[in-house]
N, C-alpha and C. Protein backbone atom coordinates (compact mmCIF):
# COMPACT_ATOMS: atom_id res chain seq x y z
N UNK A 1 14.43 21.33 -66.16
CA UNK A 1 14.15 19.99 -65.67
C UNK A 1 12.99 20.04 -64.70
N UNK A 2 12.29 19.16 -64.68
CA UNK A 2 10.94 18.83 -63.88
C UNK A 2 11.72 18.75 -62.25
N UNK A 3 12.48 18.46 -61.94
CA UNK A 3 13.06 18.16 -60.65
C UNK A 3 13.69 19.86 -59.86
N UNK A 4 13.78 20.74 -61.17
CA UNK A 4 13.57 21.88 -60.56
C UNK A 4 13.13 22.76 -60.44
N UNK A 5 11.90 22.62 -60.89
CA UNK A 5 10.16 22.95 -60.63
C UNK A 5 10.06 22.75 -59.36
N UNK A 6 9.93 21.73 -58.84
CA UNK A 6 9.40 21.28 -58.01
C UNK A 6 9.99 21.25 -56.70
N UNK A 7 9.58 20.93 -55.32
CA UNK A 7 10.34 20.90 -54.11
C UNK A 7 9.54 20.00 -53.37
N UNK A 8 9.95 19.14 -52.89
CA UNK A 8 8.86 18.11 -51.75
C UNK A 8 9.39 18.20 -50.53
N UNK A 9 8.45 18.66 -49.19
CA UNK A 9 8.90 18.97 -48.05
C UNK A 9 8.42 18.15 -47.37
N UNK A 10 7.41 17.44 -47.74
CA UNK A 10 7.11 16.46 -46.95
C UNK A 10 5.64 15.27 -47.82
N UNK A 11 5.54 14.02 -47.54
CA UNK A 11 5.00 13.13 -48.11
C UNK A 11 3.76 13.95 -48.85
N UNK A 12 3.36 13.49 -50.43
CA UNK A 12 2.25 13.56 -51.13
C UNK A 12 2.95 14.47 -52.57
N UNK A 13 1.74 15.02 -52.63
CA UNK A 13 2.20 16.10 -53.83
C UNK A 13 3.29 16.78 -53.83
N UNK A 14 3.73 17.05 -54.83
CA UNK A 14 5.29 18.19 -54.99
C UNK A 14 5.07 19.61 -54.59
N UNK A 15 5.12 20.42 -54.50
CA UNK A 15 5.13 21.68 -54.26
C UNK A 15 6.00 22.43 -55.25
N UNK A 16 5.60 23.41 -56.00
CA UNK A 16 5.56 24.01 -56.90
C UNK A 16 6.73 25.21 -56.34
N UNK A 17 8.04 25.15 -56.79
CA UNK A 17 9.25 26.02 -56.36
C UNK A 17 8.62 27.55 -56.97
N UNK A 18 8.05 27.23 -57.84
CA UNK A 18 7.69 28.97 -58.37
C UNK A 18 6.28 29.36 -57.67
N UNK A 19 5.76 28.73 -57.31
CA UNK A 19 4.64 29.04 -56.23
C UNK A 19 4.97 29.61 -54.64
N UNK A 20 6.13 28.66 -54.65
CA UNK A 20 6.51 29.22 -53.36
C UNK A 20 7.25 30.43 -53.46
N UNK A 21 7.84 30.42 -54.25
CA UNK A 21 8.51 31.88 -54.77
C UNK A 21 7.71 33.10 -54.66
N UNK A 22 6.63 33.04 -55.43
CA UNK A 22 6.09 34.18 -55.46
C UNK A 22 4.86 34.14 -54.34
N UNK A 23 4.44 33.23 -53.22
CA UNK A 23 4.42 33.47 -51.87
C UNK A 23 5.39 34.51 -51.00
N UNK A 24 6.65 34.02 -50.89
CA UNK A 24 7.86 34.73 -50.69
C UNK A 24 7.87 35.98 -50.96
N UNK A 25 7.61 36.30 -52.20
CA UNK A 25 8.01 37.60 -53.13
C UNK A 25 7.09 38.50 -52.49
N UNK A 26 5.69 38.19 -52.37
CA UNK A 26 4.87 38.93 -51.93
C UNK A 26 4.79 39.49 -50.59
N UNK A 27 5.15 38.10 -49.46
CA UNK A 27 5.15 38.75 -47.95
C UNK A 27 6.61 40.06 -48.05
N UNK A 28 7.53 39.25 -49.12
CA UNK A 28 8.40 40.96 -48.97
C UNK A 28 7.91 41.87 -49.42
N UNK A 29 6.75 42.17 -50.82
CA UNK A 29 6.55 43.03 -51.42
C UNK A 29 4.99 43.79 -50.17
N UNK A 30 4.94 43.20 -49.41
CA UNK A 30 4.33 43.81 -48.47
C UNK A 30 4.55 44.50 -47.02
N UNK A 31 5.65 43.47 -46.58
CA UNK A 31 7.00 44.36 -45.97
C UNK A 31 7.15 45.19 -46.44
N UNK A 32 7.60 45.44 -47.57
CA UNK A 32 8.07 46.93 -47.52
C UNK A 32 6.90 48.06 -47.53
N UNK A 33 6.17 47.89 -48.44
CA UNK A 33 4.63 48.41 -48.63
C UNK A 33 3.81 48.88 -47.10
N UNK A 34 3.84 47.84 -46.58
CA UNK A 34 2.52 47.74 -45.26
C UNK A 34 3.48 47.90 -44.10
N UNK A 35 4.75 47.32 -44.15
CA UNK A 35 5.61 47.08 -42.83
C UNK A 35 4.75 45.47 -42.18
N UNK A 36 5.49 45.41 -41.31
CA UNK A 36 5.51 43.40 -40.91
C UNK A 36 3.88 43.58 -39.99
N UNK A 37 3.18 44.32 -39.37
CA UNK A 37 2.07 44.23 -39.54
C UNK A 37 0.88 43.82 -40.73
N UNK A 38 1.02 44.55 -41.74
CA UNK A 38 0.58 43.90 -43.59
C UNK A 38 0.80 42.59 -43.87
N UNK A 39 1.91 41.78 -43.18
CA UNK A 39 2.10 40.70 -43.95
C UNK A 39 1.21 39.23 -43.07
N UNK A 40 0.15 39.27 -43.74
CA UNK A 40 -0.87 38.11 -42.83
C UNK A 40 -0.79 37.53 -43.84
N UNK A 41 -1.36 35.90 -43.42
CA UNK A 41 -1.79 35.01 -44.62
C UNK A 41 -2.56 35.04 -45.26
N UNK A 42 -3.36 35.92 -45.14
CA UNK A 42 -4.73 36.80 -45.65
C UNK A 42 -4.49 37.50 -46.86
N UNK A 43 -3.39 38.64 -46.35
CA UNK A 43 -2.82 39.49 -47.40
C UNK A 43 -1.85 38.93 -48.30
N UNK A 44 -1.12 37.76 -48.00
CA UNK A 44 0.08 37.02 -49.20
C UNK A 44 -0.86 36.48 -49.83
N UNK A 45 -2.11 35.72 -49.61
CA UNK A 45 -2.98 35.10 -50.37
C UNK A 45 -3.18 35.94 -51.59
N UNK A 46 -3.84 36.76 -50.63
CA UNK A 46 -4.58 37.95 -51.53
C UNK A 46 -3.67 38.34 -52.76
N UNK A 47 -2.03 38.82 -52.35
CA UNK A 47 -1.23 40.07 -53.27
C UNK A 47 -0.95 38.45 -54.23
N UNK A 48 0.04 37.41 -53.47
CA UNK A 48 0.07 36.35 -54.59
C UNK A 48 -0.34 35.52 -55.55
N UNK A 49 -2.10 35.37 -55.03
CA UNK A 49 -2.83 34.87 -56.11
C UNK A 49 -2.85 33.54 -55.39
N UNK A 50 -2.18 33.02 -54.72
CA UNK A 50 -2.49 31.77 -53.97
C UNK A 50 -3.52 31.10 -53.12
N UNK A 51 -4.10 30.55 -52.93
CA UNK A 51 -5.25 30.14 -51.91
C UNK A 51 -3.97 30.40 -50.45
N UNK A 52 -5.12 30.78 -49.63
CA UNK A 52 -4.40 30.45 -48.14
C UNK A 52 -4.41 28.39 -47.58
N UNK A 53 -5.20 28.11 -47.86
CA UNK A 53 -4.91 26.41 -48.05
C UNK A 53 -3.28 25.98 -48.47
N UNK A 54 -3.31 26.79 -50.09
CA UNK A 54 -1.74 26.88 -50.21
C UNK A 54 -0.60 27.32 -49.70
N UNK A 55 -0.45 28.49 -48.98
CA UNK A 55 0.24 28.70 -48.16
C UNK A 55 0.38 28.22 -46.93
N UNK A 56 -0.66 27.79 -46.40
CA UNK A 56 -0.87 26.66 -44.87
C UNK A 56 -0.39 25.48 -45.16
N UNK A 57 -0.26 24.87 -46.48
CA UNK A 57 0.52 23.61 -46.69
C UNK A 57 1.96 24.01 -46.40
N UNK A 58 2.51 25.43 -46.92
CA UNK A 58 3.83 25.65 -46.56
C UNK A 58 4.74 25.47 -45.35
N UNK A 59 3.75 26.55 -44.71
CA UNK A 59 3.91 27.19 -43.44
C UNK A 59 2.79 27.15 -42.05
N UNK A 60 3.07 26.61 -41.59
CA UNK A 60 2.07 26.22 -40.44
C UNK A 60 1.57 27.63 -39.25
N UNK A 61 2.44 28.83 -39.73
CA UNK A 61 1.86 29.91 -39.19
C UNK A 61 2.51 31.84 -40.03
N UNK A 62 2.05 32.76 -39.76
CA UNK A 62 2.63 33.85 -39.84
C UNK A 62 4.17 33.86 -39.98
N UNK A 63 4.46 33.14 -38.45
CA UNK A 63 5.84 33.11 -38.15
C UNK A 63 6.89 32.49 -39.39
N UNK A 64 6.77 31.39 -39.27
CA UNK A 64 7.48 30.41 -40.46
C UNK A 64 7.29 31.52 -41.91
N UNK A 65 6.26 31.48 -42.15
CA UNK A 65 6.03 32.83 -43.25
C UNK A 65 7.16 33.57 -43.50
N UNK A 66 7.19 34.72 -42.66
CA UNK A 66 8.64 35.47 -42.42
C UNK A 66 9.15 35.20 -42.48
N UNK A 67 10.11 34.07 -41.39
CA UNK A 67 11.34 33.23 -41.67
C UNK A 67 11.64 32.85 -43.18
N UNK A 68 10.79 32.59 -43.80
CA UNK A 68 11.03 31.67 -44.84
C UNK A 68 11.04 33.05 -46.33
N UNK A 69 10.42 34.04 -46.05
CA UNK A 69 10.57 35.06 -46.67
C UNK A 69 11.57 36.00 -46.74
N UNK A 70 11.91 36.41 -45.46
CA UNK A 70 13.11 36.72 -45.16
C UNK A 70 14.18 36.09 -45.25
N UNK A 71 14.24 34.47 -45.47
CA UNK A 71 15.67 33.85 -45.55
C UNK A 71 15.59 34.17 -47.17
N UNK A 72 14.95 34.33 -47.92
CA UNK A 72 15.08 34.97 -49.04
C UNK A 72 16.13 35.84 -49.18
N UNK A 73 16.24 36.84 -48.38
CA UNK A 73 17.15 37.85 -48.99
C UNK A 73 18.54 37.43 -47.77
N UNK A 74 18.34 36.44 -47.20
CA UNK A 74 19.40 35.51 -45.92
C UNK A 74 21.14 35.78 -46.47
N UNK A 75 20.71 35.31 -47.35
CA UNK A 75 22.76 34.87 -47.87
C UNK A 75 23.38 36.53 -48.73
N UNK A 76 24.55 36.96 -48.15
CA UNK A 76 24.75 38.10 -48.08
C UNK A 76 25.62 38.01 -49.32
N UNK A 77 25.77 38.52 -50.47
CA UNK A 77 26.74 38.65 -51.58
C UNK A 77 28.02 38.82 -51.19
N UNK A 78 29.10 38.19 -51.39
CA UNK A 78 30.51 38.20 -50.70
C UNK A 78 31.14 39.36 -51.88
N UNK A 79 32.56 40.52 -51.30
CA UNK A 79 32.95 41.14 -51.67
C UNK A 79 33.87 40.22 -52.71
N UNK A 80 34.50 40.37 -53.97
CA UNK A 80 35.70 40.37 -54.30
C UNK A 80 36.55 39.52 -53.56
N UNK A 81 37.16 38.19 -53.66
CA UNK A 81 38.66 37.87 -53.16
C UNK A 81 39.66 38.39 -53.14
N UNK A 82 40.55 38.91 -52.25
CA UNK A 82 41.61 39.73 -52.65
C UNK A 82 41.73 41.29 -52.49
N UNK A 83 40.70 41.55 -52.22
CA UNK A 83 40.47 43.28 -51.98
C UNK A 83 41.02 43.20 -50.44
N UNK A 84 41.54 44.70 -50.75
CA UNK A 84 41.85 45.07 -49.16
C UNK A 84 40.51 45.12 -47.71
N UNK A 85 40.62 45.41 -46.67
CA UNK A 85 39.93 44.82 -45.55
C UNK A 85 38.69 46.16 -46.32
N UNK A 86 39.22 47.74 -46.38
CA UNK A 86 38.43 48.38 -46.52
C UNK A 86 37.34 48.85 -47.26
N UNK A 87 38.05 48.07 -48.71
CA UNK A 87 36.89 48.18 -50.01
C UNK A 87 36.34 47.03 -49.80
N UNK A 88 36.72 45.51 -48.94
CA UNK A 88 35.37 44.59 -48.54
C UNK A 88 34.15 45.33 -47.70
N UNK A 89 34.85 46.00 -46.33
CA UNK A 89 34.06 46.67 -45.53
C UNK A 89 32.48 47.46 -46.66
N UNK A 90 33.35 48.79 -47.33
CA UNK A 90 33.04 49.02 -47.93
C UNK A 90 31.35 48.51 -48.86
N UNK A 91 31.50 47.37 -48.96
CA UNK A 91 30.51 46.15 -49.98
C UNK A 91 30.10 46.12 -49.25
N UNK A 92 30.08 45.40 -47.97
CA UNK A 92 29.48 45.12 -46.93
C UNK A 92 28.69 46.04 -46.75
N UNK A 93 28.94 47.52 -46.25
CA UNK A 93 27.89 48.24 -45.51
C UNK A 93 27.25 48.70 -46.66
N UNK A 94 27.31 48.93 -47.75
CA UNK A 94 26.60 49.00 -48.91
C UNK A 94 25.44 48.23 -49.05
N UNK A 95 25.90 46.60 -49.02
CA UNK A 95 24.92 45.17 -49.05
C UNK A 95 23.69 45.74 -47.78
N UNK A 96 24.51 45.91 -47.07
CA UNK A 96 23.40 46.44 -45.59
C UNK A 96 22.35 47.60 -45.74
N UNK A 97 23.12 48.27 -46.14
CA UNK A 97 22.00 49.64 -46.58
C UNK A 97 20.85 49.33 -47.48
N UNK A 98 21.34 48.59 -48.69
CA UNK A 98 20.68 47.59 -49.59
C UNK A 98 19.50 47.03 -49.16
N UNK A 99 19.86 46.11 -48.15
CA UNK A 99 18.88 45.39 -47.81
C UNK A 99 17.74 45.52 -46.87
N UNK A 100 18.19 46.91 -46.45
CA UNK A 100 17.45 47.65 -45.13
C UNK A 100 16.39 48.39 -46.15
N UNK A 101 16.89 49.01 -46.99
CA UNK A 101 16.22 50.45 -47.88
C UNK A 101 15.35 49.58 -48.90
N UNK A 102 15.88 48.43 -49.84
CA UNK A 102 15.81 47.95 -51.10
C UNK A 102 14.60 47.02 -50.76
N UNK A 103 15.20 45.69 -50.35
CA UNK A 103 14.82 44.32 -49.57
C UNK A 103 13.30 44.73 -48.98
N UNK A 104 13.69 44.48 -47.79
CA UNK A 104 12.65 44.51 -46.84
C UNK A 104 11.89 45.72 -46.29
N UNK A 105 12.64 46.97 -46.68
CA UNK A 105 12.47 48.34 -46.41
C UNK A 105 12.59 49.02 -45.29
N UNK A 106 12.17 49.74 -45.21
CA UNK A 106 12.39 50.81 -43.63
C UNK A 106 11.59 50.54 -43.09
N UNK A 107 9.89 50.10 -43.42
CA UNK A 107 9.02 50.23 -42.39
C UNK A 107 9.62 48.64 -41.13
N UNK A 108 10.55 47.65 -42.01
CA UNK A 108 10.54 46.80 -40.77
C UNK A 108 11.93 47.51 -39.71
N UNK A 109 12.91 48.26 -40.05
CA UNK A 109 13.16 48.73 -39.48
C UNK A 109 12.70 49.79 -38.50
N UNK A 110 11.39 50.66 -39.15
CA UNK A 110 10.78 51.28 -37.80
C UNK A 110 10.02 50.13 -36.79
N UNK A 111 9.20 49.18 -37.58
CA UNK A 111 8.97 47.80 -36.67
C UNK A 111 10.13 47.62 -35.40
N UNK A 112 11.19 47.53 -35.91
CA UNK A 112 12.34 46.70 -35.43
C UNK A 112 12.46 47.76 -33.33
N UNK A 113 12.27 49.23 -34.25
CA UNK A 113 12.52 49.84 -33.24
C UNK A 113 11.41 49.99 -32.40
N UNK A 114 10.13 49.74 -32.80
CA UNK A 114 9.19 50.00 -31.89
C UNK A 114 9.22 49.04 -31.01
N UNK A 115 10.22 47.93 -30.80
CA UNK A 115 10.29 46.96 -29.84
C UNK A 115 9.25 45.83 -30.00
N UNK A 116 8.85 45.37 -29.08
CA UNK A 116 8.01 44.14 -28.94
C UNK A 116 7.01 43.84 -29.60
N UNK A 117 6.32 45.28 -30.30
CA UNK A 117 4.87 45.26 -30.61
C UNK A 117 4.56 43.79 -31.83
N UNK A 118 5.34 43.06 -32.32
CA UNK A 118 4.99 42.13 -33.04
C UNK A 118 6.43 41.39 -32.77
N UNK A 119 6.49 40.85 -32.05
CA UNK A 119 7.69 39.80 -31.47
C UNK A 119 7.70 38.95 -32.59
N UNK A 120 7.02 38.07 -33.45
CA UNK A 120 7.40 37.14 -34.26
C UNK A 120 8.44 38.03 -35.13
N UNK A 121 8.43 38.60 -36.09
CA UNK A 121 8.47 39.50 -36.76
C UNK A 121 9.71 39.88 -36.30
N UNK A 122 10.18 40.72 -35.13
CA UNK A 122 10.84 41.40 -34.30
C UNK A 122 12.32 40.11 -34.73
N UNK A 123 11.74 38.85 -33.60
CA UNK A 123 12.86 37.74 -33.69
C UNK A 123 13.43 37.39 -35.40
N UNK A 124 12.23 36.93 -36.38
CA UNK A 124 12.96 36.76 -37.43
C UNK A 124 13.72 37.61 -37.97
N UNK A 125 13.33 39.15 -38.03
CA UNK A 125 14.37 39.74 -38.65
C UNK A 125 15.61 40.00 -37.83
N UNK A 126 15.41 40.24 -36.52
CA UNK A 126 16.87 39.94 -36.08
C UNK A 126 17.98 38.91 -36.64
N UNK A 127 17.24 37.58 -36.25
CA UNK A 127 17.86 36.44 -36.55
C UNK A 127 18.43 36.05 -38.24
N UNK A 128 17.52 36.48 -39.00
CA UNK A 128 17.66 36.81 -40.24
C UNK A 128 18.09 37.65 -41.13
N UNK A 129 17.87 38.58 -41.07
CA UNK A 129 18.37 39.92 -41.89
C UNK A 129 19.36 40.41 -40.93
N UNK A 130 19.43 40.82 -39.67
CA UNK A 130 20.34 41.54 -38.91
C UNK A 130 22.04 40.80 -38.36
N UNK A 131 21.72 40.00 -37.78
CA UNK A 131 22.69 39.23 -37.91
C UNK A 131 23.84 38.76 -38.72
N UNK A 132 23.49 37.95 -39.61
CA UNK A 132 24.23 37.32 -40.56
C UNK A 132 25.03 38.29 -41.24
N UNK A 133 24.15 39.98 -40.90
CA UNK A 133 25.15 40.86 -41.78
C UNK A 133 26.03 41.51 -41.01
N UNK A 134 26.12 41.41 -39.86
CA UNK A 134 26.68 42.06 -38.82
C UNK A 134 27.82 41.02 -38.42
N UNK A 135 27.33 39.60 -38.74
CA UNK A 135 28.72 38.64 -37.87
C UNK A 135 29.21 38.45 -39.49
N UNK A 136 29.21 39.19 -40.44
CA UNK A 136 29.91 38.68 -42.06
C UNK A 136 30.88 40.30 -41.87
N UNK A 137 29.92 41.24 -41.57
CA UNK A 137 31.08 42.72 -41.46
C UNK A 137 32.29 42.22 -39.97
N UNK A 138 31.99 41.74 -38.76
CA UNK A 138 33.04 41.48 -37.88
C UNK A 138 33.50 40.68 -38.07
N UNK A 139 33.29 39.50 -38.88
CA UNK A 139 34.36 38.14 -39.23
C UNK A 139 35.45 39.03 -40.91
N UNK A 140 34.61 39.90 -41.27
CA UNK A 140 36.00 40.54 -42.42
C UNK A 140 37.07 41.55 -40.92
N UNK A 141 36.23 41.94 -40.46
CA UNK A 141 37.52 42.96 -39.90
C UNK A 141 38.49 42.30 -38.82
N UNK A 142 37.93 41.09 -38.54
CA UNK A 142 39.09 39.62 -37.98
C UNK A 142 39.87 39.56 -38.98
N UNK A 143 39.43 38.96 -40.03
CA UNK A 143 39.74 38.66 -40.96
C UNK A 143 41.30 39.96 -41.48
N UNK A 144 40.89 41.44 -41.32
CA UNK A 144 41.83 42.59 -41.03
C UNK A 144 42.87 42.20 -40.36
N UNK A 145 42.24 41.72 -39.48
CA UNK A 145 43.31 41.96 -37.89
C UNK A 145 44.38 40.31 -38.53
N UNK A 146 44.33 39.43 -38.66
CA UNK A 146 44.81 38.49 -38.91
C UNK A 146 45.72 38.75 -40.24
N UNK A 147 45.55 39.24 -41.21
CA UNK A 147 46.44 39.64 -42.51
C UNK A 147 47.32 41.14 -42.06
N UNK A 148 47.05 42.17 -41.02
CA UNK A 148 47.81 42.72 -40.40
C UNK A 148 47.35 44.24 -40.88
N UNK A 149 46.05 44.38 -41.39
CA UNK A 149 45.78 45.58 -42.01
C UNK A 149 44.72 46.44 -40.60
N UNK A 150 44.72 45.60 -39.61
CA UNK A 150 43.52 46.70 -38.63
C UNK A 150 43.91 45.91 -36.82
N UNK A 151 43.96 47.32 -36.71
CA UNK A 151 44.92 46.67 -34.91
C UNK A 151 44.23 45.70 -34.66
N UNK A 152 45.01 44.90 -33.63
CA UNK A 152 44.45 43.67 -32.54
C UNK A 152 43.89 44.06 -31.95
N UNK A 153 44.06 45.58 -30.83
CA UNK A 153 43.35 45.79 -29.95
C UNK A 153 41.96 46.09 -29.62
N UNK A 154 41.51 46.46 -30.75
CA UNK A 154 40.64 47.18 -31.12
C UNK A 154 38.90 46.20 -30.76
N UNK A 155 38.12 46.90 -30.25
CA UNK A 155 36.69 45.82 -29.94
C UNK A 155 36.11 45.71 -31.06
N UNK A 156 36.19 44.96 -31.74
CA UNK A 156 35.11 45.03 -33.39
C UNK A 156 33.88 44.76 -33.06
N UNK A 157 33.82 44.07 -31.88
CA UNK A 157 32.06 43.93 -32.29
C UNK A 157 31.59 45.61 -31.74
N UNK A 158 32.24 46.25 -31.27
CA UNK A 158 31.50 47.84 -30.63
C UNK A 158 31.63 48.54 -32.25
N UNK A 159 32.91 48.19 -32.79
CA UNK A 159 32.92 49.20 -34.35
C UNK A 159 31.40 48.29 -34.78
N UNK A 160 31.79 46.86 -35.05
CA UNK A 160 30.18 46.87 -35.51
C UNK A 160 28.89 47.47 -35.46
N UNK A 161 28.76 47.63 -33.96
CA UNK A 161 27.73 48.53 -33.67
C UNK A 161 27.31 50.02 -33.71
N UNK A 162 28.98 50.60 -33.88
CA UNK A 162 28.80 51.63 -34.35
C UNK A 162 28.57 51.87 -36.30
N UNK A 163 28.82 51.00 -36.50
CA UNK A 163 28.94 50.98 -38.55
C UNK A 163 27.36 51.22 -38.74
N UNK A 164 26.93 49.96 -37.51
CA UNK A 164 25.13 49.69 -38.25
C UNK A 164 24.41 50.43 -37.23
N UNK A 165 24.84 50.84 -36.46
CA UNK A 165 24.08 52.04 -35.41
C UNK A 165 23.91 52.91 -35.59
N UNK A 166 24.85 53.74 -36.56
CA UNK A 166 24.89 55.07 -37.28
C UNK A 166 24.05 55.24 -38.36
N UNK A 167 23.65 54.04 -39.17
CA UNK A 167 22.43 54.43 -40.19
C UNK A 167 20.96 54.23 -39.34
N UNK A 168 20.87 52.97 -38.72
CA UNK A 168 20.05 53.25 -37.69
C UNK A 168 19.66 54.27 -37.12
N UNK A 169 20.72 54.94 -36.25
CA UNK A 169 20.14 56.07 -35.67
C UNK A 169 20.27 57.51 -36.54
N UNK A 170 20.66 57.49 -37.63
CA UNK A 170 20.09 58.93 -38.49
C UNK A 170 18.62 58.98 -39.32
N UNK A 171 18.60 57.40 -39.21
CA UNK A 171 17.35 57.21 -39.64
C UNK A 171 16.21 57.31 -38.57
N UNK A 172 16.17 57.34 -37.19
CA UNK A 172 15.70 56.76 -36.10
C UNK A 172 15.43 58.84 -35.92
N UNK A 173 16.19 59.34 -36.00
CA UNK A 173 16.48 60.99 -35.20
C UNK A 173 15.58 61.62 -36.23
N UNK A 174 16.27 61.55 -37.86
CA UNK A 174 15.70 62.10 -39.03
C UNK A 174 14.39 61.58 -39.65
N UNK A 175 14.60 60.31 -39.55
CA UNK A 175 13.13 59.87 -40.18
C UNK A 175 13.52 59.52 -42.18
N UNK A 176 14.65 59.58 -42.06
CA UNK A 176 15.08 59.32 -43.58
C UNK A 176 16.11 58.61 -43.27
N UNK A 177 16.57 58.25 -44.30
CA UNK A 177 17.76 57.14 -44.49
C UNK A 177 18.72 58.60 -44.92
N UNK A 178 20.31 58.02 -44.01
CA UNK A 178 21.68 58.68 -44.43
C UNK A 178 21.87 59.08 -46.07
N UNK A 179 22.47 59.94 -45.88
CA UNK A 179 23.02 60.79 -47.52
C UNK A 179 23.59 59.49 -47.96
N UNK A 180 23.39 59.45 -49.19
CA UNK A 180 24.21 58.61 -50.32
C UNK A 180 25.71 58.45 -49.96
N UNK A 181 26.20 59.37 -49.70
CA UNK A 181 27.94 58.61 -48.98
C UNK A 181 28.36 58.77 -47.52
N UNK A 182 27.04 58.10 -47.02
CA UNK A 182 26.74 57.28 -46.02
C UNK A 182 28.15 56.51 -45.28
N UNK A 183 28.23 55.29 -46.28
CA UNK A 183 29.63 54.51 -46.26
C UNK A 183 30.89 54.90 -46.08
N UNK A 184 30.79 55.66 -47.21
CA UNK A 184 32.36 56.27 -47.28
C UNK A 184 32.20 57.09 -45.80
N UNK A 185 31.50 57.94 -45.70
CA UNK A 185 31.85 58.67 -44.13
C UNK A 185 32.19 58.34 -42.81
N UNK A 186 30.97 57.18 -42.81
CA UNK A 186 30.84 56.04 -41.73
C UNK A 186 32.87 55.30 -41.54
N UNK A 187 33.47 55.10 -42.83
CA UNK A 187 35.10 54.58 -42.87
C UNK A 187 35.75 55.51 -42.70
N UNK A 188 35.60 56.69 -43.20
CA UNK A 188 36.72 57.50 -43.30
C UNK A 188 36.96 58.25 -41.34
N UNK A 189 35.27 58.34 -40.36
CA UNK A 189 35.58 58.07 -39.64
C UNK A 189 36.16 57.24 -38.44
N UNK A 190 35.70 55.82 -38.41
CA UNK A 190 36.48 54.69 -37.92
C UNK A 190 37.87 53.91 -38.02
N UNK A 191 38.14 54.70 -39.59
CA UNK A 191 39.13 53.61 -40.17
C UNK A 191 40.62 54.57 -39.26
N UNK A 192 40.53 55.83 -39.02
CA UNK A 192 41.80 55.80 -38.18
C UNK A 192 41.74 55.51 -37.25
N UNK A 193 40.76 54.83 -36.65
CA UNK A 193 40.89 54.47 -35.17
C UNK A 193 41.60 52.52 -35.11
N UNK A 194 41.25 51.89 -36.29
CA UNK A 194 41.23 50.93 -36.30
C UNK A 194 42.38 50.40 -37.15
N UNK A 195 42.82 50.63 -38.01
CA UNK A 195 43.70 50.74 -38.60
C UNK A 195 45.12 50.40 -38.27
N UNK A 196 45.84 49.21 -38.92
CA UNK A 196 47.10 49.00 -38.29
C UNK A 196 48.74 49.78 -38.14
């Protein structure tokens, strides 16, 4: 259908949903490539084939750019209904590794750690990629604690930080991303601590 081609964000011409797409596609396919320094309106022009005119109709700066690139990979794939707390967990830190390694890549995670040096950048992926996956892993292990499978007492948002701190920092020490059963190790140590 012609109505989903298209997207209108604001008065005049339509805007072209597959144009904006592969705007999108590109500031990630340069994220990962260049890291969040690479991704100018210069260079999405360039890798997408778009005029920068076209992308300035989008996005009124760099910033919005990101945001809007990164909410791309935003909405986190939900585990299974019905699985126990640990094979959700499980999906979860999988989805995360995913999206760190796959998605957006490592170089915005070395970004992430070099601190301030590109604050736009810095804030969206927090707000965007980091987040949403971090309050979806501590709202399942509530989610634990409430069906009776993982103590009350227990601080989840610190296990959080230890789940996504631990690939972080082997990656941060080593300079590579964690062994392939990453996950499973990361549970098999926490889960007796937490566990009902």
């Amino acid at each position: 259908m012609v109505d989903e081609e298209i997207t209108r964000s604001a008065p005049g011409r339509p805007r072209s949903a597959e144009v904006s797409r592969g705007i999108n596609l590109a500031a990630l396919a340069l994220l990962r490539e260049r890291g969040p320094q690479g991704v100018t309106v210069e260079a999405v022009a360039q890798y997408s084939g778009s005029a920068k005119t076209t992308i300035y109709r989008r996005y009124k700066d760099r910033y919005e750019l990101l945001r809007s690139s990164l909410a791309f990979v935003e909405n986190i794939p939900e585990p299974e209904a019905g699985l126990p707390v640990r094979e959700r967990l499980n999906y979860l830190l999988r989805q995360f590794r995913h999206g760190l390694e796959e998605v957006v890549g490592l170089r915005a995670l070395v970004a992430l750690l070099h601190g301030d040096e590109d604050p736009e950048f810095t804030r969206a992926f927090r707000e965007t990629i980091l987040r949403p996956r971090l309050e979806t892993i501590l709202a399942t292990l509530r989610e634990g604690v409430a069906d009776g499978e993982l103590r009350a007492d227990a601080d989840y948002e610190t296990v959080v930080s230890m789940m996504a701190g631990s690939y972080i920092a082997r990656y941060a020490v080593r300079g590579t991303p964690p062994p392939p059963d990453w996950v499973d190790s990361v549970l098999d140590t926490i889960w007796p601590a937490i566990r009902a």
